[in-house]
Protein backbone atom coordinates (compact mmCIF):
# COMPACT_ATOMS: atom_id res chain seq x y z
CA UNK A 1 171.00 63.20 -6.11
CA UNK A 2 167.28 62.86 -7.61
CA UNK A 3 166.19 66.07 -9.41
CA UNK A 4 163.24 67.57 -9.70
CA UNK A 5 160.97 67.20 -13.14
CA UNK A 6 158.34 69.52 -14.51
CA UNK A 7 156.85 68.28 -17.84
CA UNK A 8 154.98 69.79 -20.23
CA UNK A 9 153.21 68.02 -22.90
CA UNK A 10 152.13 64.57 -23.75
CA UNK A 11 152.64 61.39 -23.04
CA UNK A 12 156.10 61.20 -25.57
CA UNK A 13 157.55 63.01 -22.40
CA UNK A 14 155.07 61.72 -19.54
CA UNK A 15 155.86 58.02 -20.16
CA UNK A 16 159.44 58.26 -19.97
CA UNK A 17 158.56 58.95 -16.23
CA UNK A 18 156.38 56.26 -16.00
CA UNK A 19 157.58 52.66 -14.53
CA UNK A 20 155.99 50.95 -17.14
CA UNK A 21 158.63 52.04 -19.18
CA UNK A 22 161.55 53.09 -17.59
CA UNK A 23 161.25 50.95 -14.54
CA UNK A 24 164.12 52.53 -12.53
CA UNK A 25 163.52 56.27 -13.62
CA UNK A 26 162.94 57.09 -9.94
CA UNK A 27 166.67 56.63 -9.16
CA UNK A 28 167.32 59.82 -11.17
CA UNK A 29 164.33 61.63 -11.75
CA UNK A 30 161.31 62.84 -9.68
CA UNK A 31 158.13 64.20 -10.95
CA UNK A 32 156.72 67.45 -9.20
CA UNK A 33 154.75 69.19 -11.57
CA UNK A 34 153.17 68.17 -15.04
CA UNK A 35 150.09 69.42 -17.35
CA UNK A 36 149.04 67.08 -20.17
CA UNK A 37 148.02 68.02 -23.53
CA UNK A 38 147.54 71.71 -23.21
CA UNK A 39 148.61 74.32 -25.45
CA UNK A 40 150.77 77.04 -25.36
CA UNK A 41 148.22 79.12 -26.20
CA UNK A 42 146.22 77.83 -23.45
CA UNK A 43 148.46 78.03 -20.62
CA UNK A 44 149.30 81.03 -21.20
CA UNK A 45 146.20 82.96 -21.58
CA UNK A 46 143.25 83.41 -18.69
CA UNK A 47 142.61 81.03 -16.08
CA UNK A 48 138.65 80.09 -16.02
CA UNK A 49 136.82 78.99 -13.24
CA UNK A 50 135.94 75.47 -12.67
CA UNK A 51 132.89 73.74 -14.43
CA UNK A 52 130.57 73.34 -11.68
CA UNK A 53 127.74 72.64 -13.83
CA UNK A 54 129.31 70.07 -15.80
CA UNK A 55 128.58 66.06 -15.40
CA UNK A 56 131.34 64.82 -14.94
CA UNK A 57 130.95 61.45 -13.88
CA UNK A 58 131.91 59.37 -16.40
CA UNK A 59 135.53 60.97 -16.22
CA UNK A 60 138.31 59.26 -14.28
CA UNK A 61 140.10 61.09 -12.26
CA UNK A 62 143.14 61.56 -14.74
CA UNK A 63 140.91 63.53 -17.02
CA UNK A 64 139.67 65.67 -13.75
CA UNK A 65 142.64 66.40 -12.99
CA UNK A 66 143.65 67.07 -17.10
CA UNK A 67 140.70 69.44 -17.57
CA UNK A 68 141.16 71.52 -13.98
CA UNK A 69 144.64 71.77 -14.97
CA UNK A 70 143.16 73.09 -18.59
CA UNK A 71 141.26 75.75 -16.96
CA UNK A 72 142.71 76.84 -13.77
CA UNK A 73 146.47 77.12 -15.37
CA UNK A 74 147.92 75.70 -12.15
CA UNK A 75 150.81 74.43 -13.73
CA UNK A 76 152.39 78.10 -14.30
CA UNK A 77 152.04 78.44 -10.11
CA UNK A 78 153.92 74.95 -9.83
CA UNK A 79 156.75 75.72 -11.93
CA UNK A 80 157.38 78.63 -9.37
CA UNK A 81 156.83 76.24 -5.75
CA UNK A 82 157.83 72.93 -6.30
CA UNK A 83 161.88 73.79 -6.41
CA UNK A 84 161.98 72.28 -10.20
CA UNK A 85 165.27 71.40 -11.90
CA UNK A 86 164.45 70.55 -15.46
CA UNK A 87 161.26 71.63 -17.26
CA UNK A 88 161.02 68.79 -20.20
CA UNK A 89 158.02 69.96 -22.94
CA UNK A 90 156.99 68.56 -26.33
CA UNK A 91 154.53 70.27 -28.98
CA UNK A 92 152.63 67.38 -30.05
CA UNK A 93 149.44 68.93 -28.81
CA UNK A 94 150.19 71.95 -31.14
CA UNK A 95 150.11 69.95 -34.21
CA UNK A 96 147.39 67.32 -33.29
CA UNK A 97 145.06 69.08 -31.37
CA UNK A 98 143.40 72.74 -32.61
CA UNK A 99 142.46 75.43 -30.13
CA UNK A 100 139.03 77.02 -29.43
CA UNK A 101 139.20 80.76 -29.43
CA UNK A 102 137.44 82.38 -26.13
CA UNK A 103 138.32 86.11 -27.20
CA UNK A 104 140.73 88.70 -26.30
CA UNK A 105 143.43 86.98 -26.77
CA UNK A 106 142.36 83.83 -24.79
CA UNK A 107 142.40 80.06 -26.12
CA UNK A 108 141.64 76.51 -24.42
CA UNK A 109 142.58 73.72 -25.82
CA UNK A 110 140.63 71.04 -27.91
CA UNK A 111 140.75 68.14 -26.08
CA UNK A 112 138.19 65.56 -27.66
CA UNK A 113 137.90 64.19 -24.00
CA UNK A 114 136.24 67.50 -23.35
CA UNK A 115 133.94 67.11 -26.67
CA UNK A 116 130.69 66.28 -24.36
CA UNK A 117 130.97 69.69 -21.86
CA UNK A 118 128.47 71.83 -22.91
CA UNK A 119 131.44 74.56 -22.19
CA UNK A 120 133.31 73.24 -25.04
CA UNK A 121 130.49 72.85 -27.49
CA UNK A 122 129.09 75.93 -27.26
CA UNK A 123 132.44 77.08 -28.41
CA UNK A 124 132.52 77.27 -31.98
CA UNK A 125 135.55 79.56 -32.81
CA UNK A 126 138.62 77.12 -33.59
CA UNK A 127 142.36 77.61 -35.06
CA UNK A 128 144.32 74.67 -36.11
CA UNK A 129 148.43 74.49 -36.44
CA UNK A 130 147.55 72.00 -39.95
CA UNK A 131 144.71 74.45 -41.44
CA UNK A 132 145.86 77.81 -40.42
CA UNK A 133 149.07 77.49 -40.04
CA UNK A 134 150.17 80.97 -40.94
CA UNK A 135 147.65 82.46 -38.02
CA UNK A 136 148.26 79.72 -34.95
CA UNK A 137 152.27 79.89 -35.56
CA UNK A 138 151.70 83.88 -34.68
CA UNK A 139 149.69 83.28 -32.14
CA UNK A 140 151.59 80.39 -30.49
CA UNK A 141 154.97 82.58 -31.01
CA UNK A 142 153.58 84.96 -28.84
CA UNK A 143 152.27 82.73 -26.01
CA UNK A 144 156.05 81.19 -26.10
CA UNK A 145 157.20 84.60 -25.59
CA UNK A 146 155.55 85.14 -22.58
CA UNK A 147 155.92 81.69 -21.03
CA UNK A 148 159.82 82.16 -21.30
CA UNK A 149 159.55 85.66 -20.15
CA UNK A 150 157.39 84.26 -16.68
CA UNK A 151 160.17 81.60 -16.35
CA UNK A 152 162.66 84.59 -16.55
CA UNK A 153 160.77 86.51 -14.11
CA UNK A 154 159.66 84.04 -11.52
CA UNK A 155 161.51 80.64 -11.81
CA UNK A 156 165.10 81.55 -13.76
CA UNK A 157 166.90 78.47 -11.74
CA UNK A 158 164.77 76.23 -14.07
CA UNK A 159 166.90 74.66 -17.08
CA UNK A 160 164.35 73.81 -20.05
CA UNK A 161 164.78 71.02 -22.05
CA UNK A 162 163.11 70.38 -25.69
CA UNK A 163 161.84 67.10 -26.13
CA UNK A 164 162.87 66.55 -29.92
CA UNK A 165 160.23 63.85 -30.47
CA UNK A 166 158.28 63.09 -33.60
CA UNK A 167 155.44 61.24 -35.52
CA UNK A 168 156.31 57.98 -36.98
CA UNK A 169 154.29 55.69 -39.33
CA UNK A 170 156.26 52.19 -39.04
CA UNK A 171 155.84 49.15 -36.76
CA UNK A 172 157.98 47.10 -35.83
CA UNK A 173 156.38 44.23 -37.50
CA UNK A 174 156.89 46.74 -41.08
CA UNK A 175 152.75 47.51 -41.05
CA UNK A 176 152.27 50.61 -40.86
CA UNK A 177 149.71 52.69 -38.04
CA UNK A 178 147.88 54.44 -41.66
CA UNK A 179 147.01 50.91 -42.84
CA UNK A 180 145.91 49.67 -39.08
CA UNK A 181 143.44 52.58 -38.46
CA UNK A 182 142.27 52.65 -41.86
CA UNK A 183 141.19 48.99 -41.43
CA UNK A 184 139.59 50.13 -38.22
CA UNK A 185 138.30 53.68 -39.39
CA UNK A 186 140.07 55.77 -37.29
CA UNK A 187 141.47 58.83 -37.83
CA UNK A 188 144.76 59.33 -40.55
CA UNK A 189 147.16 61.87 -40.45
CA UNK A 190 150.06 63.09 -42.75
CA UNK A 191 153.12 61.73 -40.54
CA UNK A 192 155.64 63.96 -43.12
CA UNK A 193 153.46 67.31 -42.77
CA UNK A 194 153.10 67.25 -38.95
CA UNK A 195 156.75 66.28 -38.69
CA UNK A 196 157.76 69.59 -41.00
CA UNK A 197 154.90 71.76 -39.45
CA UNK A 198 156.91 70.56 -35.63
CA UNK A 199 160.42 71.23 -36.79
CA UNK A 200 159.02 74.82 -37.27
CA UNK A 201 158.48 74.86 -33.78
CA UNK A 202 161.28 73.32 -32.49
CA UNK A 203 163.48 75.75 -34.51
CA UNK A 204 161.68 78.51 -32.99
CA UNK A 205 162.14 77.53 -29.51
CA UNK A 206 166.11 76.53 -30.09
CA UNK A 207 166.71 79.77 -32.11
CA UNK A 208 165.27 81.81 -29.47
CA UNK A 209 165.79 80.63 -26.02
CA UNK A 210 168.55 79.09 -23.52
CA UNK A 211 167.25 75.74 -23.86
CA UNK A 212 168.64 71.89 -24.13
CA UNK A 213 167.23 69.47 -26.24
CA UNK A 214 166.46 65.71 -25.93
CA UNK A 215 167.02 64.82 -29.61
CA UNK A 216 165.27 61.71 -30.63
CA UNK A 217 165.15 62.39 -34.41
CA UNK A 218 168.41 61.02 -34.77
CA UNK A 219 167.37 57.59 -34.76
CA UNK A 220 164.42 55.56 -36.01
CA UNK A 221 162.19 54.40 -33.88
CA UNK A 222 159.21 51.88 -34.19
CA UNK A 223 155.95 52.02 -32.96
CA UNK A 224 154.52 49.34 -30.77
CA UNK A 225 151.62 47.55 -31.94
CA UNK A 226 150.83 46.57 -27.80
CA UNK A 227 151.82 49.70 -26.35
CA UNK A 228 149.57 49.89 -22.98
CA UNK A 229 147.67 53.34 -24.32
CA UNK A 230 147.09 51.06 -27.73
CA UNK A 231 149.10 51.81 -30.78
CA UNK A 232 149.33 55.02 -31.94
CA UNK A 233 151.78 57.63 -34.20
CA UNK A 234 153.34 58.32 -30.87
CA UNK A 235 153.16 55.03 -28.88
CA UNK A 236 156.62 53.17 -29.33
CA UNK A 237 158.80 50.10 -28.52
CA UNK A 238 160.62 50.17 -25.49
CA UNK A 239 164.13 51.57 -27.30
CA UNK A 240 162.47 54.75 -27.40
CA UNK A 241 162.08 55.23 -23.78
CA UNK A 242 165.46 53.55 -22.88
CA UNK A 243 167.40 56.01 -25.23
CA UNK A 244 165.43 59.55 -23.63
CA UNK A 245 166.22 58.39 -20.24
CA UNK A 246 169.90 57.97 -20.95
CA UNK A 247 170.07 61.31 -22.69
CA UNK A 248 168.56 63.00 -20.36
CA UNK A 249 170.68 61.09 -17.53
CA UNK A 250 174.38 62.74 -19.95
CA UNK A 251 172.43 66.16 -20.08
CA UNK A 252 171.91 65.85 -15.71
CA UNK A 253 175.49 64.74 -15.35
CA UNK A 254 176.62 67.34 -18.02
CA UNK A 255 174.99 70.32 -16.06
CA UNK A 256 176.45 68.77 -12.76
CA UNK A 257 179.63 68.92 -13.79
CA UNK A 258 179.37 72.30 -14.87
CA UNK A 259 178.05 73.61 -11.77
CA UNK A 260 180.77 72.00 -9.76
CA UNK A 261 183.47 73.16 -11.89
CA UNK A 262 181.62 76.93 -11.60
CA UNK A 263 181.49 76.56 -7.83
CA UNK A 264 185.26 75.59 -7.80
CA UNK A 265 186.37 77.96 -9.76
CA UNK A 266 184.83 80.32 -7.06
CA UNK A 267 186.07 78.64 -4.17
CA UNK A 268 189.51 79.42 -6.26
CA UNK A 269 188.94 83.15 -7.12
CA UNK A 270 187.79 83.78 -3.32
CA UNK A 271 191.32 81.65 -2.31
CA UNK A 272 193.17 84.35 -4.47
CA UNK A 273 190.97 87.13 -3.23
CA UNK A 274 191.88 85.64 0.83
CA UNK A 275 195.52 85.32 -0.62
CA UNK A 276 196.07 89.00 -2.13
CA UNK A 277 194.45 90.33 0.55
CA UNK A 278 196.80 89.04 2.65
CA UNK A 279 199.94 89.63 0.79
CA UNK A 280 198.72 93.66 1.07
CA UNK A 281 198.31 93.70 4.57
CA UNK A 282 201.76 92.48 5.42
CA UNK A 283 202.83 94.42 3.01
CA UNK A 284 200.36 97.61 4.76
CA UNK A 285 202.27 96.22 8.06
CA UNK A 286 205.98 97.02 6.92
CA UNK A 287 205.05 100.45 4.99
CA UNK A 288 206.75 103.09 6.03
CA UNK A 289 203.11 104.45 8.12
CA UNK A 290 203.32 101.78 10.03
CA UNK A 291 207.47 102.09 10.58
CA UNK A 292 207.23 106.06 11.36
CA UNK A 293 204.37 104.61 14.03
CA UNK A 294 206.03 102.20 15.76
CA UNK A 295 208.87 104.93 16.01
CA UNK A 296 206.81 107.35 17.33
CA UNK A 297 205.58 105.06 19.94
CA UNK A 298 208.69 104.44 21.22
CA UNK A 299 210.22 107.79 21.69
């Protein structure tokens, strides 16, 4: 039976559901509901209406649909329609992304796709996981809070499942993706720091809620060098994608099992329920009432 996938996060969960690396996910899984690269502490704070105003026509219509999913929160009303199984989410966005600060409590996320929207640079308020760590782990804490209490509350049927996924720094040709941007002046980042700053996460999340975890920290993994997004500390070989799909196949068959075994056992406790029930009725039948009754009707 194919079940039903929500995922929240980036593309270390969204390309495992994605032919061009797991060609024959379909057999298992189906996709009903996804938002990409949006924080916690966006999703869960005020929707905001559209950007009418906005030119938007150099976007594709991936990144339409990424920044109307920003705003509008749509995802949250998904979750609760779409009969979802598993909810799959990663943190990466927390850790390499910041958030702009809209007030009262309310935060968007700092997509750089975004960077050109007036709406996000007249925005000047931001809060970073890396620089202020102390403050966003609050915050984000909170936003968890209530995103597990709406699942509680509106979609409890809904098994969550941590994608354990991390940072890495190593090719599989042995360069390394520090050396290849430096060459190329993008962007570094401190693989190690992220990588402790998203255990914290992850250890808040497991500590705290009924969830199951995808754990792909256990082995090493190398990034690929012609990944189709381009290489990048997330982007790996294809062993990466093969090994997620087949945990996440043992968790589906796991939790199948389980719930046949609970339905069983039911069938068996109402069987017992039929069977006592029974046992006191003939027994009800040959009581002395019943004796005295019959008596009575004959005389």
């Amino acid at each position: 039976m194919v079940k039903n996938i929500a995922v929240m996060g980036s593309c270390l969960t969204r390309d495992n559901f994605n032919s061009k690396f797991n060609r024959n996910y379909k057999l298992f899984f189906k996709v009903v509901a996804g938002t990409h690269q949006t924080s916690m502490l966006s999703l869960m704070s005020d929707p905001i209406n559209f950007l009418e105003n906005e030119n938007l026509e150099t976007f594709r219509d991936f990144d339409k649909w990424q920044l109307r999913q920003e705003l509008n929160k749509e995802f949250l009303s998904l979750l609760t329609t779409q009969d979802v199984d598993y909810l799959i989410l990663d943190s990466w966005v927390e850790l390499y992304y910041n958030v702009i600060k809209l007030g009262d409590d309310n935060f968007i996320s700092n997509n750089p796709k975004f960077k050109d929207l007036k709406f996000f640079k007249d925005k000047q308020s931001k809060i970073s996981m890396v620089q202020d760590t102390d403050e966003y782990l609050n915050l984000w804490k909170k936003k968890v809070d209530l995103f597990f209490k709406y699942l509680q509350e509106y979609a409890p049927n809904i098994q969550v499942i941590l994608n354990q996924s991390r940072f890495s720094d190593t090719m599989e040709d042995g360069t390394t993706m520090t050396d290849y941007r430096k060459i190329r002046k993008f962007m570094t980042v401190d693989v190690n720091k992220l990588n402790s700053l998203w255990d914290m996460l992850d250890d808040y999340i497991i500590n705290n809620y009924d969830v199951l975890v995808i754990n792909m920290k256990e082995k090493e993994y190398f990034l690929d060098r012609h990944h189709p997004w381009g290489p990048f500390y997330v982007h790996y070989t294809k062993p990466f994608y093969d090994d997620f799909l087949h945990q996440l196949i043992k968790i589906d068959e796991k939790q199948t099992l389980s719930k046949i075994t609970e339905l069983r056992n039911r069938v068996i406790g109402l069987e017992k329920n039929i069977s006592s029930l029974e046992y006191q009725l003939e027994n009800a039948q040959h009581s002395n009432i019943f004796t005295r009754m019959k008596r009575h009707k004959k005389s």
